[in-house]
PDB file of N, CA and C in Angstrom:
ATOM      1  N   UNK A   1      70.353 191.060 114.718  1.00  0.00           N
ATOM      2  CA  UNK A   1      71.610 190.389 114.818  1.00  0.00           C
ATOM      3  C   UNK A   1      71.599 189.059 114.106  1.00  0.00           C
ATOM      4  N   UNK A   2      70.471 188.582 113.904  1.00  0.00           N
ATOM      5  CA  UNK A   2      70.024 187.432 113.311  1.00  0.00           C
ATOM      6  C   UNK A   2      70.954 187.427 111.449  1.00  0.00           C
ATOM      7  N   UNK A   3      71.266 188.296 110.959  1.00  0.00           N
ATOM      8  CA  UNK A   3      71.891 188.808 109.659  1.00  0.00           C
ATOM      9  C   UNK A   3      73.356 188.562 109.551  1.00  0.00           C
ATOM     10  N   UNK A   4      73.804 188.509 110.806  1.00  0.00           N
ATOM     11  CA  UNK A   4      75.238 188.547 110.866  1.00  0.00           C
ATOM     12  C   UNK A   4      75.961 187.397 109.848  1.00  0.00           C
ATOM     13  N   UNK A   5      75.210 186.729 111.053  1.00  0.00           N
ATOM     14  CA  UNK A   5      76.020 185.100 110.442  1.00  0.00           C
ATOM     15  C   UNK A   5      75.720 185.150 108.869  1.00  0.00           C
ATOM     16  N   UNK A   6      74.550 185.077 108.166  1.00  0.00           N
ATOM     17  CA  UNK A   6      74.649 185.208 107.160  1.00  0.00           C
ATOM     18  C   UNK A   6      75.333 185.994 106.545  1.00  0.00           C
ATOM     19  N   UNK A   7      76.032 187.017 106.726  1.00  0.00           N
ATOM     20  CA  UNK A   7      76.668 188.134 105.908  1.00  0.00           C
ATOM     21  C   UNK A   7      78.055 187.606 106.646  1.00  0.00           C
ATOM     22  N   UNK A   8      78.191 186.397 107.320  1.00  0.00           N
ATOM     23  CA  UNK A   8      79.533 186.437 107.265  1.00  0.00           C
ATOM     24  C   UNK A   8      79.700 185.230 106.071  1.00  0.00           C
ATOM     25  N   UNK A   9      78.640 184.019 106.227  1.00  0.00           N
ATOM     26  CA  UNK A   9      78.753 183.090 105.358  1.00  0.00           C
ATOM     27  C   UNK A   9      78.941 183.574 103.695  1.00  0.00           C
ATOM     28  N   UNK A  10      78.313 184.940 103.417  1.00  0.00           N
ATOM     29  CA  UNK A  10      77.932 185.432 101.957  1.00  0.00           C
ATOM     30  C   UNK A  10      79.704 185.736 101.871  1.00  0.00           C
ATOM     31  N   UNK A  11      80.206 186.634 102.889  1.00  0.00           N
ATOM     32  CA  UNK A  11      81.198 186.693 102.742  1.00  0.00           C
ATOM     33  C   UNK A  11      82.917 186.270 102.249  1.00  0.00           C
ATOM     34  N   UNK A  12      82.251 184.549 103.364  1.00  0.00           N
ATOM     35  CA  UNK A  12      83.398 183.626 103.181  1.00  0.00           C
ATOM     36  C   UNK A  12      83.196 183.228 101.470  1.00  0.00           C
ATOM     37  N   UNK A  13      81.671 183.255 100.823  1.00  0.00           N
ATOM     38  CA  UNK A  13      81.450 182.534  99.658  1.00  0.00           C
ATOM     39  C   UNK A  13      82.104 183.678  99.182  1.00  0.00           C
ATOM     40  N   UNK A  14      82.120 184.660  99.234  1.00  0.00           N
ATOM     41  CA  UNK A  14      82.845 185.613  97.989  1.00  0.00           C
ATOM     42  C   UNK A  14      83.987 185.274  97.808  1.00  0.00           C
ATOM     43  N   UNK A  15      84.347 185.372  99.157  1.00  0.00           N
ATOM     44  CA  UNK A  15      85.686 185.447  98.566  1.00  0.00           C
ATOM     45  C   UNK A  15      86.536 183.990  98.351  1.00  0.00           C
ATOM     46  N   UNK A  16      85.689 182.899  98.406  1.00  0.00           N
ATOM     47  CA  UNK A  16      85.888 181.736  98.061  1.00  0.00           C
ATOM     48  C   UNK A  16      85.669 182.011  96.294  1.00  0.00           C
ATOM     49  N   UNK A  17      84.658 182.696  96.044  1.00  0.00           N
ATOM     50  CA  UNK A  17      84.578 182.987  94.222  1.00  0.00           C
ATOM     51  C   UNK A  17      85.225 183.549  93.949  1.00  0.00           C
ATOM     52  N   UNK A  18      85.927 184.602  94.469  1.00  0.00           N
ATOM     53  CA  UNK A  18      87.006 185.484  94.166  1.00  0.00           C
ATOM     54  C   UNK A  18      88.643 184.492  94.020  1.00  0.00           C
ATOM     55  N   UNK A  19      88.798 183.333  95.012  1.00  0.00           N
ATOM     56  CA  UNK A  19      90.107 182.972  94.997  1.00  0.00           C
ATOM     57  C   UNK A  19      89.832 182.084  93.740  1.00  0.00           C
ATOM     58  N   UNK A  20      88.336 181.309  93.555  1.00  0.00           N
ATOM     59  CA  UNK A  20      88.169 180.044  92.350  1.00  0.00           C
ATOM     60  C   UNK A  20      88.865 181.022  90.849  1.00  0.00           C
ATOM     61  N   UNK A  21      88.104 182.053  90.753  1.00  0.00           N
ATOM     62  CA  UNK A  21      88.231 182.922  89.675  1.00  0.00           C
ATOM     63  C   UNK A  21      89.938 183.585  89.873  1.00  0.00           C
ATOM     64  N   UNK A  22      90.250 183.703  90.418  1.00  0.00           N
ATOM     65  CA  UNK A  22      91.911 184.123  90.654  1.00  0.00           C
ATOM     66  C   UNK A  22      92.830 182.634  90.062  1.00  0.00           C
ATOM     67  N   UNK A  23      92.219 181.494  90.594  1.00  0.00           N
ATOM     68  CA  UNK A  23      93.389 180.171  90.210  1.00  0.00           C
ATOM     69  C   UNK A  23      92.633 180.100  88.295  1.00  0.00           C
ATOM     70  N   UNK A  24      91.392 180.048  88.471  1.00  0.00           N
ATOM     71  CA  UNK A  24      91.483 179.659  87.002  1.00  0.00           C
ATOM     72  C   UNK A  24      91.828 180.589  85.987  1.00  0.00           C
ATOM     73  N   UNK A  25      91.765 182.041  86.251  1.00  0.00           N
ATOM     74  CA  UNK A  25      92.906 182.383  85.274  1.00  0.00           C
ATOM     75  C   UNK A  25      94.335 182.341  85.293  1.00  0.00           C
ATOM     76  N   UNK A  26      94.804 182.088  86.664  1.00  0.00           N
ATOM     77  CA  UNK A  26      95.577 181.697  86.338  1.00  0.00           C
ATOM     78  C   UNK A  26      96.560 180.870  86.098  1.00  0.00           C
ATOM     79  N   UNK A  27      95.442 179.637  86.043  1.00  0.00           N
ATOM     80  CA  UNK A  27      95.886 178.346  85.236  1.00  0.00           C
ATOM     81  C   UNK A  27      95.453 178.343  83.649  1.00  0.00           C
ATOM     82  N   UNK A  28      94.615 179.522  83.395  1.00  0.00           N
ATOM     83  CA  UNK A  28      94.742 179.249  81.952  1.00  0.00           C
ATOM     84  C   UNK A  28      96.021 179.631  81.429  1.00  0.00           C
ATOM     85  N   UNK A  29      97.052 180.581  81.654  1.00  0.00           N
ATOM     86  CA  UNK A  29      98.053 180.709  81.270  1.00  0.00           C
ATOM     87  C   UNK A  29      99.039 179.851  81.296  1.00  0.00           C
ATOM     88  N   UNK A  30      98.788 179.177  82.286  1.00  0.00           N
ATOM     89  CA  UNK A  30      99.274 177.755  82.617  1.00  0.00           C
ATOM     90  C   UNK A  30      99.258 176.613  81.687  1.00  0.00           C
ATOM     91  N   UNK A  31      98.035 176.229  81.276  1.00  0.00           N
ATOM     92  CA  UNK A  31      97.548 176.145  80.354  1.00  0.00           C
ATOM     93  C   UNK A  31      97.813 176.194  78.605  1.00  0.00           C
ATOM     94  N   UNK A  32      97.891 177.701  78.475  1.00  0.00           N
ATOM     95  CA  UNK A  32      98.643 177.912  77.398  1.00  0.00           C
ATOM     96  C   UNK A  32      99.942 177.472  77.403  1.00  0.00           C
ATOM     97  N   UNK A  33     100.858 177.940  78.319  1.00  0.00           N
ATOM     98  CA  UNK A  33     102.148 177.591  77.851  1.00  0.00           C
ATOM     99  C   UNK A  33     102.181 176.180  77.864  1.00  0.00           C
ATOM    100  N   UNK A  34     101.240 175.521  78.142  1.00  0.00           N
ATOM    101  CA  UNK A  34     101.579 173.785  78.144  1.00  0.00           C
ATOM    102  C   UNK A  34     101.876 173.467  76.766  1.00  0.00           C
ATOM    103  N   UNK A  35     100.027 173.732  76.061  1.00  0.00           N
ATOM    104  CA  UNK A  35     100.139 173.927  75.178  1.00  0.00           C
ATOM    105  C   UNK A  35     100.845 174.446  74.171  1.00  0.00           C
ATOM    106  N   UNK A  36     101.581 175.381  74.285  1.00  0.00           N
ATOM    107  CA  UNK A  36     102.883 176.093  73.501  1.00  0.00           C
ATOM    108  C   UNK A  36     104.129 175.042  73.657  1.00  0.00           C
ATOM    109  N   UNK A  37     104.088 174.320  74.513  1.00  0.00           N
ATOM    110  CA  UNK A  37     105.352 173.629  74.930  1.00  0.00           C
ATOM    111  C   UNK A  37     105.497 172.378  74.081  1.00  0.00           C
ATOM    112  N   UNK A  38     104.062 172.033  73.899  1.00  0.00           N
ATOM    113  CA  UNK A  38     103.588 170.404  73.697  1.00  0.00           C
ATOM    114  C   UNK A  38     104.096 170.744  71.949  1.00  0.00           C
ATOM    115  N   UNK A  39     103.245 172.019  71.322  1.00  0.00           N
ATOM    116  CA  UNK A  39     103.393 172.016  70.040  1.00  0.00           C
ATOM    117  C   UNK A  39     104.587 171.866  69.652  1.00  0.00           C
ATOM    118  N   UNK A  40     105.461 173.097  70.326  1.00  0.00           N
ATOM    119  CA  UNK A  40     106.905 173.659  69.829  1.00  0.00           C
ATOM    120  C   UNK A  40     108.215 172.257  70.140  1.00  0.00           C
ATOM    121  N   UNK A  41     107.829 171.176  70.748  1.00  0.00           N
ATOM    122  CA  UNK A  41     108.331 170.596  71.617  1.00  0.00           C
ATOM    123  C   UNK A  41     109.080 169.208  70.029  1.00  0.00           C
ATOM    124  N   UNK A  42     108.318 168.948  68.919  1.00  0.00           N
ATOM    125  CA  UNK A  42     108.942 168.267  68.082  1.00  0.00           C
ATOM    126  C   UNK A  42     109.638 169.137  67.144  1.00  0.00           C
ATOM    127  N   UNK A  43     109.797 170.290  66.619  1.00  0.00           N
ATOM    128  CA  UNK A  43     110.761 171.197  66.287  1.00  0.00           C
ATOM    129  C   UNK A  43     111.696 171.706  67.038  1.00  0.00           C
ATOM    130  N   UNK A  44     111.695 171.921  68.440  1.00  0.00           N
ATOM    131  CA  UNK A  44     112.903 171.727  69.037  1.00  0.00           C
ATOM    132  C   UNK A  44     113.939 170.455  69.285  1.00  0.00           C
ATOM    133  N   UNK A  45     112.908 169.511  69.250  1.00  0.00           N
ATOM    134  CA  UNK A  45     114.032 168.148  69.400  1.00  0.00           C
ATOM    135  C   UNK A  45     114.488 167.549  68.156  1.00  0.00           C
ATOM    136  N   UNK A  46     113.645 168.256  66.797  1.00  0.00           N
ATOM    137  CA  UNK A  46     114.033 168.244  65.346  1.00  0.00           C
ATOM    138  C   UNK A  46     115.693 169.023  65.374  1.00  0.00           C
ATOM    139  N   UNK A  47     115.325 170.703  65.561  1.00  0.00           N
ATOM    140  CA  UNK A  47     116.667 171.266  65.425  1.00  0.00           C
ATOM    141  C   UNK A  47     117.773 170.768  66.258  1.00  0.00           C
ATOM    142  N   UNK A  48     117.463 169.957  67.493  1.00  0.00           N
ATOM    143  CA  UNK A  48     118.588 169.972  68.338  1.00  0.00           C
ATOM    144  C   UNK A  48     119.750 168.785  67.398  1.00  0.00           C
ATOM    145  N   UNK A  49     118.723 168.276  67.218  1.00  0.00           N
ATOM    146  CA  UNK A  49     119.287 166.891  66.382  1.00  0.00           C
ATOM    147  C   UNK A  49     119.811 167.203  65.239  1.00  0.00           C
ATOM    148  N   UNK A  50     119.446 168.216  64.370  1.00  0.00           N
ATOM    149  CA  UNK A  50     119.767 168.379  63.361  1.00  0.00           C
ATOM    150  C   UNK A  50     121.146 169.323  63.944  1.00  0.00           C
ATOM    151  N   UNK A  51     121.491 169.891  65.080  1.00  0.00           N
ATOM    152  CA  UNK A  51     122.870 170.486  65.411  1.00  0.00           C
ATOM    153  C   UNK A  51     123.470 169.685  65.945  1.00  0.00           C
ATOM    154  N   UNK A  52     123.221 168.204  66.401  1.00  0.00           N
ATOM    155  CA  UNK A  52     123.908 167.333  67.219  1.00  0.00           C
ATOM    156  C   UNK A  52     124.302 166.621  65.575  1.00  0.00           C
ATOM    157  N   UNK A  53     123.956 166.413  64.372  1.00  0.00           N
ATOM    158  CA  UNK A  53     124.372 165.201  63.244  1.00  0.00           C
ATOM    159  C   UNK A  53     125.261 166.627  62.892  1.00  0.00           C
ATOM    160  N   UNK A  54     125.465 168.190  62.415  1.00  0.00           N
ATOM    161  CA  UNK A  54     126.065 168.596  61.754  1.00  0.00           C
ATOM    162  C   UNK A  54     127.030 168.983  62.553  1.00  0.00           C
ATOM    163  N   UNK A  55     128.508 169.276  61.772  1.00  0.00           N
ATOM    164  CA  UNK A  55     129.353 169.947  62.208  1.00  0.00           C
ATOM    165  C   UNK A  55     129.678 171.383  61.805  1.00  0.00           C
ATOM    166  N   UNK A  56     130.269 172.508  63.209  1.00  0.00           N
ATOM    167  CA  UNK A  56     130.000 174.036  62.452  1.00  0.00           C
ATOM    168  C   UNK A  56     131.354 173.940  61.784  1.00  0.00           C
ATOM    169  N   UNK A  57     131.889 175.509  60.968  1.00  0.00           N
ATOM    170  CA  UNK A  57     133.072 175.182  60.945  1.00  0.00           C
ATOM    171  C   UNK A  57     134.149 175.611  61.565  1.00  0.00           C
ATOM    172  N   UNK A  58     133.775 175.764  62.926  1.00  0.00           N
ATOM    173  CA  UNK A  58     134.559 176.332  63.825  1.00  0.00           C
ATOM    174  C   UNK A  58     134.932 174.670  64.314  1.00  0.00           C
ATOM    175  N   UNK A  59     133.855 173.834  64.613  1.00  0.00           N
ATOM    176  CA  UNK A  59     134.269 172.757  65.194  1.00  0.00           C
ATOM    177  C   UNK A  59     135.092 172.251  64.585  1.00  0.00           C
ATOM    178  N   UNK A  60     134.726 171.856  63.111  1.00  0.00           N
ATOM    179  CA  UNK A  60     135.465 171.323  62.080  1.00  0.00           C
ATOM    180  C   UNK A  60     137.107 171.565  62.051  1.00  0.00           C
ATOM    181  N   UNK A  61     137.153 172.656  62.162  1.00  0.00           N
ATOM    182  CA  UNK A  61     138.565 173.404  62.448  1.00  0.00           C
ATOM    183  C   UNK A  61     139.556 173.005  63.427  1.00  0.00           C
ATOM    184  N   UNK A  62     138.868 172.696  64.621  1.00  0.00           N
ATOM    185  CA  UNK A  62     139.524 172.648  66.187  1.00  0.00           C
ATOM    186  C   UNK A  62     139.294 171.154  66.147  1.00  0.00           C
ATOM    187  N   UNK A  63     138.652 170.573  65.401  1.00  0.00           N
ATOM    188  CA  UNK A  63     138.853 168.974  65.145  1.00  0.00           C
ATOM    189  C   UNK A  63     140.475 168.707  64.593  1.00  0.00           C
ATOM    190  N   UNK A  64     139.998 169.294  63.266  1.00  0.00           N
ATOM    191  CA  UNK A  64     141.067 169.481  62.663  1.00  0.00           C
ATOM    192  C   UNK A  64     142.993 169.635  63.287  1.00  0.00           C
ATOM    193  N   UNK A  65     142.578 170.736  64.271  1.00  0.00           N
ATOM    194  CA  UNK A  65     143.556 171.260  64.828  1.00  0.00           C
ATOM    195  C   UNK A  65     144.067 170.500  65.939  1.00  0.00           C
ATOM    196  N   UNK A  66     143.540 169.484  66.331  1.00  0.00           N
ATOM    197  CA  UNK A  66     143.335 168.218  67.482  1.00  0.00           C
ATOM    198  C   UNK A  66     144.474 167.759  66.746  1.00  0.00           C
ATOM    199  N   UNK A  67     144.166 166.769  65.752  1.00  0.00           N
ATOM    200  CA  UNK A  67     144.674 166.131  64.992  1.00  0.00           C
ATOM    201  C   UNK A  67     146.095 166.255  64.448  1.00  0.00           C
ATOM    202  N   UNK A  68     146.094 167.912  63.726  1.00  0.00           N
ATOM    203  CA  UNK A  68     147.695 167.995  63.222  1.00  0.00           C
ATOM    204  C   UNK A  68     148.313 168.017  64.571  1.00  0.00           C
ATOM    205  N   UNK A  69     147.568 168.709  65.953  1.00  0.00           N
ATOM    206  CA  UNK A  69     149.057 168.493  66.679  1.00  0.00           C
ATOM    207  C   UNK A  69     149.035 167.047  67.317  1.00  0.00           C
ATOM    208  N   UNK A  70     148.426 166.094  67.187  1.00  0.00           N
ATOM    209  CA  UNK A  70     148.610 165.250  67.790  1.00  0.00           C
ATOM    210  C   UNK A  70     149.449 164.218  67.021  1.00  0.00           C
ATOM    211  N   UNK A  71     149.542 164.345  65.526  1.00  0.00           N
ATOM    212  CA  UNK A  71     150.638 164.016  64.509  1.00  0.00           C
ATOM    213  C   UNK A  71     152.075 164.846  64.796  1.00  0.00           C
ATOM    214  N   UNK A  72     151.946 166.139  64.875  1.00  0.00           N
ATOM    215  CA  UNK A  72     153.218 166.663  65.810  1.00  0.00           C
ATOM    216  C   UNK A  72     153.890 166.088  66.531  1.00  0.00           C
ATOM    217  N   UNK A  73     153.110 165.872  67.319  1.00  0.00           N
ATOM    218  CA  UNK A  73     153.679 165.258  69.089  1.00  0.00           C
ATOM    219  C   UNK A  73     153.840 163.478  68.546  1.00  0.00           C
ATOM    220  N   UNK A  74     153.406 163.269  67.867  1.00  0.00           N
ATOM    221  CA  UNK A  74     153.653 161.378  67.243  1.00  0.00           C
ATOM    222  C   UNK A  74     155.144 161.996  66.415  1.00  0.00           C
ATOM    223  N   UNK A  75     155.054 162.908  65.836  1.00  0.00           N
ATOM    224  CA  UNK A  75     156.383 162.946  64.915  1.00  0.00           C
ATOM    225  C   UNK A  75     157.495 163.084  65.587  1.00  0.00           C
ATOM    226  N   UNK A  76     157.190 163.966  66.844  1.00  0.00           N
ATOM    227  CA  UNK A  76     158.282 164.551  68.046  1.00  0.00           C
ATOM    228  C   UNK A  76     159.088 163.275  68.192  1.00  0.00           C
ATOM    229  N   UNK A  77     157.806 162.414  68.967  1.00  0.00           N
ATOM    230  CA  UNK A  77     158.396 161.335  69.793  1.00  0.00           C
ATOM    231  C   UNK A  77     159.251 160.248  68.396  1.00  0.00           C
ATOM    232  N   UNK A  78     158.669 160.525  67.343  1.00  0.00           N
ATOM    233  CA  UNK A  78     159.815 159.557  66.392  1.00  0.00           C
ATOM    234  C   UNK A  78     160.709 160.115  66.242  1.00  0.00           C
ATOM    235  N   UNK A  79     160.982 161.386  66.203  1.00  0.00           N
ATOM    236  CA  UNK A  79     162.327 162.154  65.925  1.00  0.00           C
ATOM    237  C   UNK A  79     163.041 161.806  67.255  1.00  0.00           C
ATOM    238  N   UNK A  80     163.031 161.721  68.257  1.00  0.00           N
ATOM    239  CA  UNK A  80     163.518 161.281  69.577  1.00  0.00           C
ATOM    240  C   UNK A  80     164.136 159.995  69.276  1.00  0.00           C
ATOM    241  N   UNK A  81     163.154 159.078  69.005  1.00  0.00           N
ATOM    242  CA  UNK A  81     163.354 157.780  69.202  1.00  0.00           C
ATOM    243  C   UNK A  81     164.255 157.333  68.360  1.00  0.00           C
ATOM    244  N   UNK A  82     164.424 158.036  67.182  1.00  0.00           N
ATOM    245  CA  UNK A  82     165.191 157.866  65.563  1.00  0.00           C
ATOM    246  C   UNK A  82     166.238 158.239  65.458  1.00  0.00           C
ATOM    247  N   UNK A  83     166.693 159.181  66.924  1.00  0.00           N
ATOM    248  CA  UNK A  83     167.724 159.970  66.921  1.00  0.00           C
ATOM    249  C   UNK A  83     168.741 158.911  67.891  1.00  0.00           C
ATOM    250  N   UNK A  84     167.668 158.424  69.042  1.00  0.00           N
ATOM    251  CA  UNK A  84     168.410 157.060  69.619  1.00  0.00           C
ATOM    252  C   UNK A  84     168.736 156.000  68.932  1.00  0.00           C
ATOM    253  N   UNK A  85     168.327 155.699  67.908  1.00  0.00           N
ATOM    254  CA  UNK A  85     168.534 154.532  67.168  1.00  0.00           C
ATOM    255  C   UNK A  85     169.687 154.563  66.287  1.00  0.00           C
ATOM    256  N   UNK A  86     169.980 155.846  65.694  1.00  0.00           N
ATOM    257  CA  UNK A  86     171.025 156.341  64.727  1.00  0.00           C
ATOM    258  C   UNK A  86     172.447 155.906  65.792  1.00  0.00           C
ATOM    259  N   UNK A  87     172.082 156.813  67.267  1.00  0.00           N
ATOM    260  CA  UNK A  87     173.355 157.007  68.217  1.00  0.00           C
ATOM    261  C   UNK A  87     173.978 155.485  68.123  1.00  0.00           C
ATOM    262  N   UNK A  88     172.883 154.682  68.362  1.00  0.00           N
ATOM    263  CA  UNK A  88     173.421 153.391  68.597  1.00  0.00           C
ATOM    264  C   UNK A  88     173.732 152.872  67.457  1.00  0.00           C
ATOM    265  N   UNK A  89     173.328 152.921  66.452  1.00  0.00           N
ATOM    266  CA  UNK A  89     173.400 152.284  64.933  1.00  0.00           C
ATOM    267  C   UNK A  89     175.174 153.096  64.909  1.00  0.00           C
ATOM    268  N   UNK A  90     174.845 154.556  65.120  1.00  0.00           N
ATOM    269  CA  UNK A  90     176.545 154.594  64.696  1.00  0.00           C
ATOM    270  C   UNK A  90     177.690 153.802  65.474  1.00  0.00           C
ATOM    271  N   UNK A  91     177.356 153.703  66.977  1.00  0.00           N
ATOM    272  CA  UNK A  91     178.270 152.638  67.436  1.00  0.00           C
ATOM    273  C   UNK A  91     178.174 151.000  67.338  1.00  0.00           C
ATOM    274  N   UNK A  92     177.685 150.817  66.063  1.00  0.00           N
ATOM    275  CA  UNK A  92     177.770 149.241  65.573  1.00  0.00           C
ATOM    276  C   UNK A  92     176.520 148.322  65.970  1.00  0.00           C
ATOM    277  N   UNK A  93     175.714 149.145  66.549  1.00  0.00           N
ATOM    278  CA  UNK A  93     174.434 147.911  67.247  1.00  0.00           C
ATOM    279  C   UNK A  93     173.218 148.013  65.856  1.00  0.00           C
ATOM    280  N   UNK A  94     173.571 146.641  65.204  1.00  0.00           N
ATOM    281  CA  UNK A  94     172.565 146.183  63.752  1.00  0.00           C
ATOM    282  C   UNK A  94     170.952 146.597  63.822  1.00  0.00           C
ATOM    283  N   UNK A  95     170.586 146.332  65.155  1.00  0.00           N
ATOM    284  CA  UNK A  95     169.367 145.886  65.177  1.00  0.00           C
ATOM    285  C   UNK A  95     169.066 147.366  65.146  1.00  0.00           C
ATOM    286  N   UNK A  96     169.551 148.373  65.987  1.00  0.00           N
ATOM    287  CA  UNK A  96     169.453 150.031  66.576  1.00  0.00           C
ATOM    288  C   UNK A  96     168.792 150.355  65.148  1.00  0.00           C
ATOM    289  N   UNK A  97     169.740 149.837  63.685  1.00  0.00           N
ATOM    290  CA  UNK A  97     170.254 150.709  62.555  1.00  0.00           C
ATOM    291  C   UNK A  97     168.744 150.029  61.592  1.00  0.00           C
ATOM    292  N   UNK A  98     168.131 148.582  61.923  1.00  0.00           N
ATOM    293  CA  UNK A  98     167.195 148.150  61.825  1.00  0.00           C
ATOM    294  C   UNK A  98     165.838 148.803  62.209  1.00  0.00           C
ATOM    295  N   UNK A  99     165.983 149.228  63.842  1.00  0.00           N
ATOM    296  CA  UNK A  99     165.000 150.053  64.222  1.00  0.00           C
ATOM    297  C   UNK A  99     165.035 152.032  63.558  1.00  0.00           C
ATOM    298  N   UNK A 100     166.023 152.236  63.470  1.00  0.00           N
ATOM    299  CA  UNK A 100     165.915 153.301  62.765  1.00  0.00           C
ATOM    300  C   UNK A 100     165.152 153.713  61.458  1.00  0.00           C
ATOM    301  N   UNK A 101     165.841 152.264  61.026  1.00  0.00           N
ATOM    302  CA  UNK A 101     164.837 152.067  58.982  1.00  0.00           C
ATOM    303  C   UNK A 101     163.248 152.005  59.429  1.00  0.00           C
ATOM    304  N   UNK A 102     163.136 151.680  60.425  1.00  0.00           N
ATOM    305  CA  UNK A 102     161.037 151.132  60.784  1.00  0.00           C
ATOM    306  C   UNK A 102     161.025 152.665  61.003  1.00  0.00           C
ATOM    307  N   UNK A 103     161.366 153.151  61.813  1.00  0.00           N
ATOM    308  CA  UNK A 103     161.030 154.942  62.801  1.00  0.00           C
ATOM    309  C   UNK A 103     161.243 155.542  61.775  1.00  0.00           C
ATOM    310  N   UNK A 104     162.275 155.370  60.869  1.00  0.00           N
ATOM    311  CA  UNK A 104     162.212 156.838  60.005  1.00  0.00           C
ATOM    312  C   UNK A 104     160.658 156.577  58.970  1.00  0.00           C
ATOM    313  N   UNK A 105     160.742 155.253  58.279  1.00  0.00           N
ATOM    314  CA  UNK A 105     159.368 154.657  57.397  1.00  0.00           C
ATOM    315  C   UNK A 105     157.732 155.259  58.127  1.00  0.00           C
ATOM    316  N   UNK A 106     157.804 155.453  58.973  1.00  0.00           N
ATOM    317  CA  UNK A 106     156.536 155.673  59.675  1.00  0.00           C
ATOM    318  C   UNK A 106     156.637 157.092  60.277  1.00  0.00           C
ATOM    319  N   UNK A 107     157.813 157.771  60.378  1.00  0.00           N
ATOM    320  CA  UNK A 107     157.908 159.177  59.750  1.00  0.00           C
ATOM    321  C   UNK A 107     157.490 159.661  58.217  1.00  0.00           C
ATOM    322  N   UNK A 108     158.157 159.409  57.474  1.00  0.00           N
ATOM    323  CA  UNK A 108     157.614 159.859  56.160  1.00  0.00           C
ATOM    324  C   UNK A 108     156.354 159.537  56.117  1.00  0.00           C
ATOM    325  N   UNK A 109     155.200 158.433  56.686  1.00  0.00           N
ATOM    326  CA  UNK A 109     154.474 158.365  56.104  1.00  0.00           C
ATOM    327  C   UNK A 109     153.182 159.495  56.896  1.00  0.00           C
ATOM    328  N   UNK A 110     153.791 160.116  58.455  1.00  0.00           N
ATOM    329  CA  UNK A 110     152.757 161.111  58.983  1.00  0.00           C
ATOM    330  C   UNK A 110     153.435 162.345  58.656  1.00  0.00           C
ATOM    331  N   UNK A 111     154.300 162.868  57.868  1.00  0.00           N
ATOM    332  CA  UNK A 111     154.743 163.901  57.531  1.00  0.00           C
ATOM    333  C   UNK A 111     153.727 164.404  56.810  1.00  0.00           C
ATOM    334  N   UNK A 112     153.060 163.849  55.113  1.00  0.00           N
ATOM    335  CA  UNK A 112     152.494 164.272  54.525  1.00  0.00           C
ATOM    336  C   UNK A 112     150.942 165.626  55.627  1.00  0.00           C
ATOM    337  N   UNK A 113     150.957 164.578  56.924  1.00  0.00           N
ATOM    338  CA  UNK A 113     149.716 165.307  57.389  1.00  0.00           C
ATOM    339  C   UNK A 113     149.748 166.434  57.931  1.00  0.00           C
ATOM    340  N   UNK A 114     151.080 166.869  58.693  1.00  0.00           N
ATOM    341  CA  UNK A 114     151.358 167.695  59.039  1.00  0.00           C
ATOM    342  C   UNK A 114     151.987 168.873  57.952  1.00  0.00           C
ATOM    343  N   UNK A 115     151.199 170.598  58.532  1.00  0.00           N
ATOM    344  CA  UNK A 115     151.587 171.195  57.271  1.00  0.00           C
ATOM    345  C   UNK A 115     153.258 171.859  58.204  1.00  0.00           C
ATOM    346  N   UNK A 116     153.870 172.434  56.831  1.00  0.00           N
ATOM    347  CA  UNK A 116     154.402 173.500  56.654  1.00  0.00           C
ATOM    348  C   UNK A 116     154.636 174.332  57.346  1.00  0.00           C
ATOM    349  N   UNK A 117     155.420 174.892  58.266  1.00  0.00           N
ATOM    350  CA  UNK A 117     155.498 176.126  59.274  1.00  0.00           C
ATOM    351  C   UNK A 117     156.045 177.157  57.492  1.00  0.00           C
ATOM    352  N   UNK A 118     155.350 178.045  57.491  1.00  0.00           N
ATOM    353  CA  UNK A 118     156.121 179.341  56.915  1.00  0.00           C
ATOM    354  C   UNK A 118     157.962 179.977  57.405  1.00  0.00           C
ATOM    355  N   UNK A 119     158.407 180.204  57.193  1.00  0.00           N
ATOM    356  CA  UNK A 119     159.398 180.673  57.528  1.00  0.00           C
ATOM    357  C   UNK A 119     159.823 181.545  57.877  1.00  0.00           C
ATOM    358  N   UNK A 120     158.804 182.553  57.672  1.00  0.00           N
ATOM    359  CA  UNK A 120     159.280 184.072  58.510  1.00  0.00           C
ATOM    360  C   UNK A 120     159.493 184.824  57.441  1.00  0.00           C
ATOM    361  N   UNK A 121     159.745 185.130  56.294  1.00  0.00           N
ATOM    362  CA  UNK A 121     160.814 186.111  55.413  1.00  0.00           C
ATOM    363  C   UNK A 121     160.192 187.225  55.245  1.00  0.00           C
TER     364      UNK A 121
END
């Protein structure tokens, strides 16, 4: 009976070598991907940057498309405002017929940006 204890101690050591050998492989994979991470890690923050300075041309487009309607909606509100100024200019108020000459001037000059509707034919 004297054997026991020892064959339990041999035991606990196994499988104490068994769990050492279980973590270190699998921290070498661990390991690797660090390594994979560390390398790959200045070509990813290369490309990101290089997609954060360029524009696609989808963006380019919907930039674009920001813009003409927001010259739209600036032209709207002068056609509004130009249309009040006339009303009053026709019933004799100078200044109305004054503000009309500024609203229409700053019409013509965001017209050029805005395109063309087609017409249908």
């Amino acid at each position: 009976m004297e054997h026991a204890p020892r064959d339990k101690t041999g035991m606990k050591r196994a499988l104490k070598l068994s769990a050492l050998a279980l973590v270190a492989l699998a921290l070498q994979g661990c390991l690797a991907k660090a390594a994979v991470d560390v390398v790959t890690l200045p070509v990813k923050a290369a490309s990101r940057g290089v997609d954060l300075a360029t524009e696609s041309q989808s963006e380019a487009d919907e930039k674009r498309g920001r813009e003409i309607r927001k010259r739209e909606e600036r032209l709207g509100e002068l056609q509004r405002d130009y249309d009040r100024a006339m009303d009053r200019c026709g019933r004799g108020n100078d200044t109305a017929c004054e503000d009309a000459q500024t609203i229409r001037a700053e019409m013509k000059a965001i017209m050029p940006g805005v395109p063309v509707e087609p017409d249908g034919r």
